[in-house]
PDB file of N, CA and C in Angstrom:
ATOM      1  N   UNK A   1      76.187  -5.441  -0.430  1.00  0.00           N
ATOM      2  CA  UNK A   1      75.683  -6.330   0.587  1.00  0.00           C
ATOM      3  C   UNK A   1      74.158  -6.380   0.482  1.00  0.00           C
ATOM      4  N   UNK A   2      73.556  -7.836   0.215  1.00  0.00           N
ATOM      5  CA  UNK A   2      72.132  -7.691   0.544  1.00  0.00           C
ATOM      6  C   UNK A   2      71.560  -7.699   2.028  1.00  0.00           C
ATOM      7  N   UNK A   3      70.613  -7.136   1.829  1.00  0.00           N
ATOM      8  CA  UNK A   3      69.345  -6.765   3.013  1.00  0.00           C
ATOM      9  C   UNK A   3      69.377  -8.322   4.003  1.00  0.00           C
ATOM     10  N   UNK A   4      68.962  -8.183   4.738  1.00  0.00           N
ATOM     11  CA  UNK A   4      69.030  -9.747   5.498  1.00  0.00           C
ATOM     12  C   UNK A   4      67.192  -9.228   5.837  1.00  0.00           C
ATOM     13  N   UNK A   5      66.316 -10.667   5.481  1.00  0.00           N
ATOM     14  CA  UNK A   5      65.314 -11.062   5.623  1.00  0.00           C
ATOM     15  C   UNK A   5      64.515 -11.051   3.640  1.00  0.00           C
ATOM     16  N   UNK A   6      63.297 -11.088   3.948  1.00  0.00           N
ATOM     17  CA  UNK A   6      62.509 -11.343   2.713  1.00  0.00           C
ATOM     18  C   UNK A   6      62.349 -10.409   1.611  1.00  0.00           C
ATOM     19  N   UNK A   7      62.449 -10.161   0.717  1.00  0.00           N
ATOM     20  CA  UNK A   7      61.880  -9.095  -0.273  1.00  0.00           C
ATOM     21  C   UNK A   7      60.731  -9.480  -0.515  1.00  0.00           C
ATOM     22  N   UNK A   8      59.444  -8.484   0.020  1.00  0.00           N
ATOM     23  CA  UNK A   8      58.301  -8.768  -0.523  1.00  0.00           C
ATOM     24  C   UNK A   8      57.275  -7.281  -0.729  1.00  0.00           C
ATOM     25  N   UNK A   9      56.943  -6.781  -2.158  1.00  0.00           N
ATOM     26  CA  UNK A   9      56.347  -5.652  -2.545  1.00  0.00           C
ATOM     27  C   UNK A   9      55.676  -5.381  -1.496  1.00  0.00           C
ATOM     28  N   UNK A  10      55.108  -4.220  -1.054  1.00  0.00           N
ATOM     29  CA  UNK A  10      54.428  -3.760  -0.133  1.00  0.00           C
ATOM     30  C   UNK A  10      52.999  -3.938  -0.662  1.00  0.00           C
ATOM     31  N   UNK A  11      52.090  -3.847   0.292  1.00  0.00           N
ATOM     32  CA  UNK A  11      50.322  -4.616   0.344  1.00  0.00           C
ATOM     33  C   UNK A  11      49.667  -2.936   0.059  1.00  0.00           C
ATOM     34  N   UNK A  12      49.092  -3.032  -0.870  1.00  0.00           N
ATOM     35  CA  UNK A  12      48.726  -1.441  -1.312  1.00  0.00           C
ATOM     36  C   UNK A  12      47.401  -1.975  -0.051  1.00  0.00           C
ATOM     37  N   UNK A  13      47.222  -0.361   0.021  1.00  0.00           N
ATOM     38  CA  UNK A  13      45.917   0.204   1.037  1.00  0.00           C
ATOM     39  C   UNK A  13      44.599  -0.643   1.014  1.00  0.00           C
ATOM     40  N   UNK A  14      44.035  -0.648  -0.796  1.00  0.00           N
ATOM     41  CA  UNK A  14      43.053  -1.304  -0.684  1.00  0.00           C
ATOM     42  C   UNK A  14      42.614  -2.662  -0.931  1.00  0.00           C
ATOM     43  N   UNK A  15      43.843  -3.652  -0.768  1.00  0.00           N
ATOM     44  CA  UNK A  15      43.750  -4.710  -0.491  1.00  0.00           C
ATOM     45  C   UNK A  15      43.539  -4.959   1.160  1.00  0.00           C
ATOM     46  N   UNK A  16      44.475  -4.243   1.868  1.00  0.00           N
ATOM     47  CA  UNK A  16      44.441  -4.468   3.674  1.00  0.00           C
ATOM     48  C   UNK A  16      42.980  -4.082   3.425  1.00  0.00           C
ATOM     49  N   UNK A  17      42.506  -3.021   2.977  1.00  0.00           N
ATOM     50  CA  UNK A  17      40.648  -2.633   3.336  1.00  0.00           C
ATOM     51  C   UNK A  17      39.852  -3.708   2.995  1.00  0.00           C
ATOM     52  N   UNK A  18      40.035  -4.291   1.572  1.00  0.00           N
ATOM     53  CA  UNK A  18      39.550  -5.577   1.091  1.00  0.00           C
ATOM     54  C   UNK A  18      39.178  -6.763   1.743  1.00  0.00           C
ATOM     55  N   UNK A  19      40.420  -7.144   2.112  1.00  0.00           N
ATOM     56  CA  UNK A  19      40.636  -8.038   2.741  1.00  0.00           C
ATOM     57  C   UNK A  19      40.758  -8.272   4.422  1.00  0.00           C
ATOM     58  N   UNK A  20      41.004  -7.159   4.710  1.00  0.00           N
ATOM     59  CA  UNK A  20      40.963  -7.441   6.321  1.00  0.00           C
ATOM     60  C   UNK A  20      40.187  -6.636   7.077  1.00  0.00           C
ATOM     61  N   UNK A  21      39.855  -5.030   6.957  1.00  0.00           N
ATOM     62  CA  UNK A  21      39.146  -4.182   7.770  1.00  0.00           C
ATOM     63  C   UNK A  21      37.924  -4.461   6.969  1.00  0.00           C
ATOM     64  N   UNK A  22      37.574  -4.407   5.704  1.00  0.00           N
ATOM     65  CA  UNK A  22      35.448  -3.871   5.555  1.00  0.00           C
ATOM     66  C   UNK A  22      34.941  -5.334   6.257  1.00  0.00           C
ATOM     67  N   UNK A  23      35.571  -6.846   6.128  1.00  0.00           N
ATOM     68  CA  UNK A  23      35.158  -8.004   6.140  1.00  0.00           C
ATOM     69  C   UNK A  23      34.965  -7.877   8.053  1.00  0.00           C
ATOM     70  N   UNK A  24      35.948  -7.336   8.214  1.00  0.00           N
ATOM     71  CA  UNK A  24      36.211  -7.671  10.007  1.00  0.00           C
ATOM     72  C   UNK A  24      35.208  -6.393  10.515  1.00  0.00           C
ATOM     73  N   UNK A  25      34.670  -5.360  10.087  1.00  0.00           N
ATOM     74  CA  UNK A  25      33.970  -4.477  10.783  1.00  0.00           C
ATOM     75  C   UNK A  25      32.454  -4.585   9.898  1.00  0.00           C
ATOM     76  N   UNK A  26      32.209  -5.600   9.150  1.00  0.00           N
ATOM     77  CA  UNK A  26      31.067  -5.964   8.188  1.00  0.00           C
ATOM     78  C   UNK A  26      30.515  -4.608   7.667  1.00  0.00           C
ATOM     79  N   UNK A  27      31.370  -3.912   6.796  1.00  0.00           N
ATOM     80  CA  UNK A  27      31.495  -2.893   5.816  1.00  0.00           C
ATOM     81  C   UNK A  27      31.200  -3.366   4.525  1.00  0.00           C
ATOM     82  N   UNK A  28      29.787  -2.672   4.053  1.00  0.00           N
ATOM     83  CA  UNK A  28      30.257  -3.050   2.727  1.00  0.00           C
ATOM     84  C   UNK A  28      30.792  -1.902   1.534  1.00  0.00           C
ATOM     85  N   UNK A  29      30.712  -1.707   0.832  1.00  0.00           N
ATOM     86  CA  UNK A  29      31.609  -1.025  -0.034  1.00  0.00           C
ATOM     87  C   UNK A  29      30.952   0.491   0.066  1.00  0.00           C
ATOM     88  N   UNK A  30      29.231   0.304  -0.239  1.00  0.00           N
ATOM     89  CA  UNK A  30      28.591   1.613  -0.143  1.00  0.00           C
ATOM     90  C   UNK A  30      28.815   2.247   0.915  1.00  0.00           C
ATOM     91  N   UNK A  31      28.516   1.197   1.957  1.00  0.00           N
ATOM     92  CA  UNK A  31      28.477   1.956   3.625  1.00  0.00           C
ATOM     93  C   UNK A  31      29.896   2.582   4.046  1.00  0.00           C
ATOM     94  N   UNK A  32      30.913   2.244   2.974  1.00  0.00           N
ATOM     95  CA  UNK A  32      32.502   2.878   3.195  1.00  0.00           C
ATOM     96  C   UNK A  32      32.310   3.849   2.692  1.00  0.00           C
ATOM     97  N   UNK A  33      31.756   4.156   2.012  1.00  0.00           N
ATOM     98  CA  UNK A  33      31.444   5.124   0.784  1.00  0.00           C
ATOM     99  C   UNK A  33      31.139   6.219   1.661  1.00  0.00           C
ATOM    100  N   UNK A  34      29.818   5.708   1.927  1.00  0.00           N
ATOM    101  CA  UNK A  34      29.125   7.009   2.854  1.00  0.00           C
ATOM    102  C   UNK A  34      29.927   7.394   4.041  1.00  0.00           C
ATOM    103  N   UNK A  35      30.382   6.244   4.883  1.00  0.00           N
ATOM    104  CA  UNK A  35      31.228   6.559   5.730  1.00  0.00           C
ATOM    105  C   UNK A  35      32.062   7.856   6.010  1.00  0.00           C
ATOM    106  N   UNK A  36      33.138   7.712   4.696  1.00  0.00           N
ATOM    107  CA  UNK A  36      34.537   8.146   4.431  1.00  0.00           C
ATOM    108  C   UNK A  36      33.727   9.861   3.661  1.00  0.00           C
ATOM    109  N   UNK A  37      32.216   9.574   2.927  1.00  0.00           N
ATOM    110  CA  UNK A  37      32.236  10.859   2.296  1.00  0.00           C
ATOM    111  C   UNK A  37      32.280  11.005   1.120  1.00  0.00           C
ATOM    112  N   UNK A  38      32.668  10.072   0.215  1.00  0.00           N
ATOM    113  CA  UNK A  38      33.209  10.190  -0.826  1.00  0.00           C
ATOM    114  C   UNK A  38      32.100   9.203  -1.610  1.00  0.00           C
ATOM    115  N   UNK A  39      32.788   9.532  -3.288  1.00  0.00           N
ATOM    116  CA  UNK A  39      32.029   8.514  -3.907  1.00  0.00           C
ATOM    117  C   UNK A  39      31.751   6.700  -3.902  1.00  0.00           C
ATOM    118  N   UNK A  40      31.227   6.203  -4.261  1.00  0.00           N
ATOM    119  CA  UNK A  40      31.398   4.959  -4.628  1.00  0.00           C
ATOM    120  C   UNK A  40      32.531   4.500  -5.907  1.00  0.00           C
ATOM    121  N   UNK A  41      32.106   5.389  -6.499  1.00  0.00           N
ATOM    122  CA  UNK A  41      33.504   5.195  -7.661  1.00  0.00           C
ATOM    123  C   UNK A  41      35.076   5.398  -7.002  1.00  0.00           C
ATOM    124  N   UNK A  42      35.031   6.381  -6.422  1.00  0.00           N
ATOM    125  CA  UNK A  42      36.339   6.622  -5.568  1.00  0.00           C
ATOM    126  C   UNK A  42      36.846   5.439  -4.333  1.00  0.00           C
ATOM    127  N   UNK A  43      35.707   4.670  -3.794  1.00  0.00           N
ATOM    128  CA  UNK A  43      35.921   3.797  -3.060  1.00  0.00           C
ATOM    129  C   UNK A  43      36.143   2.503  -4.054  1.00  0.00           C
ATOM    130  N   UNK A  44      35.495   2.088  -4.877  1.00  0.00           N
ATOM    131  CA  UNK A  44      35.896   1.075  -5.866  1.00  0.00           C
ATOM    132  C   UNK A  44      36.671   1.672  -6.344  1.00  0.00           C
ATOM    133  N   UNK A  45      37.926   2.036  -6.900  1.00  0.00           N
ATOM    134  CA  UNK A  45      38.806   2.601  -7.486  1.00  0.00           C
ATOM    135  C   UNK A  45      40.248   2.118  -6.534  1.00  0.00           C
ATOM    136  N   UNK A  46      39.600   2.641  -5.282  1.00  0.00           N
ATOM    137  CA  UNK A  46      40.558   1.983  -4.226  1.00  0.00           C
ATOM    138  C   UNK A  46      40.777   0.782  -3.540  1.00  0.00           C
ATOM    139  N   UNK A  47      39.646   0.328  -3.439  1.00  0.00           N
ATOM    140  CA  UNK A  47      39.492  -1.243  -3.198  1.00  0.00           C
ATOM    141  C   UNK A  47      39.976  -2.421  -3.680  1.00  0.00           C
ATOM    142  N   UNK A  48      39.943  -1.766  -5.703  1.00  0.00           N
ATOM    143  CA  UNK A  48      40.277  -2.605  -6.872  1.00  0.00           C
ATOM    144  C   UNK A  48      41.684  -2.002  -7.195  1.00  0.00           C
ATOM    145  N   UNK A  49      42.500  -1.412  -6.172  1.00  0.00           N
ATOM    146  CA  UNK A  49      43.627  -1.248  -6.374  1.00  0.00           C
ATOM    147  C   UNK A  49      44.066  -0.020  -7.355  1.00  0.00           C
ATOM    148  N   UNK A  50      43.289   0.792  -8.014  1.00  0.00           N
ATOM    149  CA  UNK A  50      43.216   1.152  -9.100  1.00  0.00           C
ATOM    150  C   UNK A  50      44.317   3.304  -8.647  1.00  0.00           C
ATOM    151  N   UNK A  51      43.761   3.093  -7.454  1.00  0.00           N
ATOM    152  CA  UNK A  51      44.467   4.361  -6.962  1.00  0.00           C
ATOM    153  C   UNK A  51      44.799   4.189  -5.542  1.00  0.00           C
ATOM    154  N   UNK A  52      45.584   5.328  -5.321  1.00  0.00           N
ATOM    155  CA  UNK A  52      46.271   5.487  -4.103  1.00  0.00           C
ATOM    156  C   UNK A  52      45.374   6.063  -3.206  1.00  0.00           C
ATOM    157  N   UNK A  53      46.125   6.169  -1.843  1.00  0.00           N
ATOM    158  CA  UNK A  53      45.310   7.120  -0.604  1.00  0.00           C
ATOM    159  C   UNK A  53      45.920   8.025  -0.901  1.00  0.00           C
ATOM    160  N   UNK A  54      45.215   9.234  -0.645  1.00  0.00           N
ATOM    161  CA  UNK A  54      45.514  10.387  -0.375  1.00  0.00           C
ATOM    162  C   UNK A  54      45.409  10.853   0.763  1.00  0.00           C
ATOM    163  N   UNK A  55      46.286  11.947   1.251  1.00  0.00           N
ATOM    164  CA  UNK A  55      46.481  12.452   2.553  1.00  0.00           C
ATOM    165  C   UNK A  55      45.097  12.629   3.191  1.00  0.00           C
ATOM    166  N   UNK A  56      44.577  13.075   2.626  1.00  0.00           N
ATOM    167  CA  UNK A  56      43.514  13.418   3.183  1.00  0.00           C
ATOM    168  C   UNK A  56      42.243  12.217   3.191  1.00  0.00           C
ATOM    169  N   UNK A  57      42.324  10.953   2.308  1.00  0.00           N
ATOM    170  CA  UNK A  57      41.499  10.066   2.624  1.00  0.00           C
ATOM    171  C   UNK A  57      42.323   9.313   3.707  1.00  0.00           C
ATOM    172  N   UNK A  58      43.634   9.170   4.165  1.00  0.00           N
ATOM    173  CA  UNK A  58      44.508   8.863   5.080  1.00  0.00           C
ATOM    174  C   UNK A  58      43.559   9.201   6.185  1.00  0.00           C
ATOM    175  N   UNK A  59      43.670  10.017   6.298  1.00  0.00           N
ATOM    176  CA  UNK A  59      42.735  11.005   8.101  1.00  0.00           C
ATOM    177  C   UNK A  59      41.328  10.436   8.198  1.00  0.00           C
ATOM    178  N   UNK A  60      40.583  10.476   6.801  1.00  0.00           N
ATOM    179  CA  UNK A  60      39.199   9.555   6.862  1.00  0.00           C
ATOM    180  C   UNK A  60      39.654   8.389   7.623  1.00  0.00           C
ATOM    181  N   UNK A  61      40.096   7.650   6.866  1.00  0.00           N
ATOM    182  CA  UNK A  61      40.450   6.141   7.394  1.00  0.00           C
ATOM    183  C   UNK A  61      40.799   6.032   9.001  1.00  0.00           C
ATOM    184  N   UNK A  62      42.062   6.909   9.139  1.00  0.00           N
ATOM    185  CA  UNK A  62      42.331   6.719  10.337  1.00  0.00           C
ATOM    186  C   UNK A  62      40.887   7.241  11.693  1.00  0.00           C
ATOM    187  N   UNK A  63      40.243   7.786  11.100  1.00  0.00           N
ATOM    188  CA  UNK A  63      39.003   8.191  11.955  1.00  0.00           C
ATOM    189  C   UNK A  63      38.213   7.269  12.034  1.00  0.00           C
ATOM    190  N   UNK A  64      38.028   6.910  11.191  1.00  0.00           N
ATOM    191  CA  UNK A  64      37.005   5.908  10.611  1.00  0.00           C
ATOM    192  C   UNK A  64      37.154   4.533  12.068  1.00  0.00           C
ATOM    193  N   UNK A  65      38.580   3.465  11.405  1.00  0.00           N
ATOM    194  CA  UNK A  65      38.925   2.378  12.121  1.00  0.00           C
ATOM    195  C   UNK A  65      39.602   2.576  13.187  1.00  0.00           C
ATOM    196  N   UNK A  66      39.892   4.045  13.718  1.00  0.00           N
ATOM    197  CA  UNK A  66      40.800   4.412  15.149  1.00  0.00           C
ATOM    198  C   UNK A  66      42.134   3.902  15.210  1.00  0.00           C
ATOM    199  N   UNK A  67      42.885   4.493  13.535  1.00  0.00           N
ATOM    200  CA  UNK A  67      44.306   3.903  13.846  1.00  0.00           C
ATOM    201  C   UNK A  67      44.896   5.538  13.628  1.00  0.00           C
ATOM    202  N   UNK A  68      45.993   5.198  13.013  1.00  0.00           N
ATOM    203  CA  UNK A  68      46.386   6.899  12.471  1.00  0.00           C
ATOM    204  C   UNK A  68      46.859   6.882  10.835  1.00  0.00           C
ATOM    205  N   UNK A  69      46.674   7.908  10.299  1.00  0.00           N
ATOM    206  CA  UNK A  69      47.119   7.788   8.648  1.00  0.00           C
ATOM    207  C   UNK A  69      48.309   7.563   8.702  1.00  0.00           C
ATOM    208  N   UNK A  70      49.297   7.315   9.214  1.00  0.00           N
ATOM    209  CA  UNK A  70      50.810   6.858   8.807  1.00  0.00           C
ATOM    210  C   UNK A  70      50.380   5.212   8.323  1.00  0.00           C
ATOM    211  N   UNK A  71      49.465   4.719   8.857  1.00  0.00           N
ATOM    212  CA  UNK A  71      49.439   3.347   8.376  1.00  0.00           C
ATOM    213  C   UNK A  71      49.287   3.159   6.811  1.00  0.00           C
ATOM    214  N   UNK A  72      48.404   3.970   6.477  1.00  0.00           N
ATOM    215  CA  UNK A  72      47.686   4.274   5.561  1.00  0.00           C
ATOM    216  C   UNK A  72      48.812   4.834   4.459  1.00  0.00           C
TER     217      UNK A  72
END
């Protein structure tokens, strides 16, 4: 039996950051950088899709925009 509604891949992390949180809180990539702690390479890495969140950049984030890392 198929699923009832859409099949559609899930939206990796750093597209939602891309595209909807740095633009909507006028973030730019460095100032995430410094933000979160981490490198700039590590934030471009994630932005450009290139890696995952990790648990522990999960908890950044969720501190960061006041949601919780399950989103993440």
């Amino acid at each position: 039996m198929k699923p009832i509604g859409r099949n559609v891949c899930p939206i990796h992390a750093g597209e939602m950051l891309r595209e909807d949180f740095l633009p909507d809180y006028a973030i730019t990539a460095l100032s995430f950088a410094i933000a979160l702690g981490v490198s700039r390479q590590t934030t471009n890495e994630l932005l450009n899709e290139r890696c995952a969140v990790t648990p522990v950049m999960a908890w950044s984030l969720s501190r960061l925009f006041g949601n919780t890392p399950k989103i993440w």
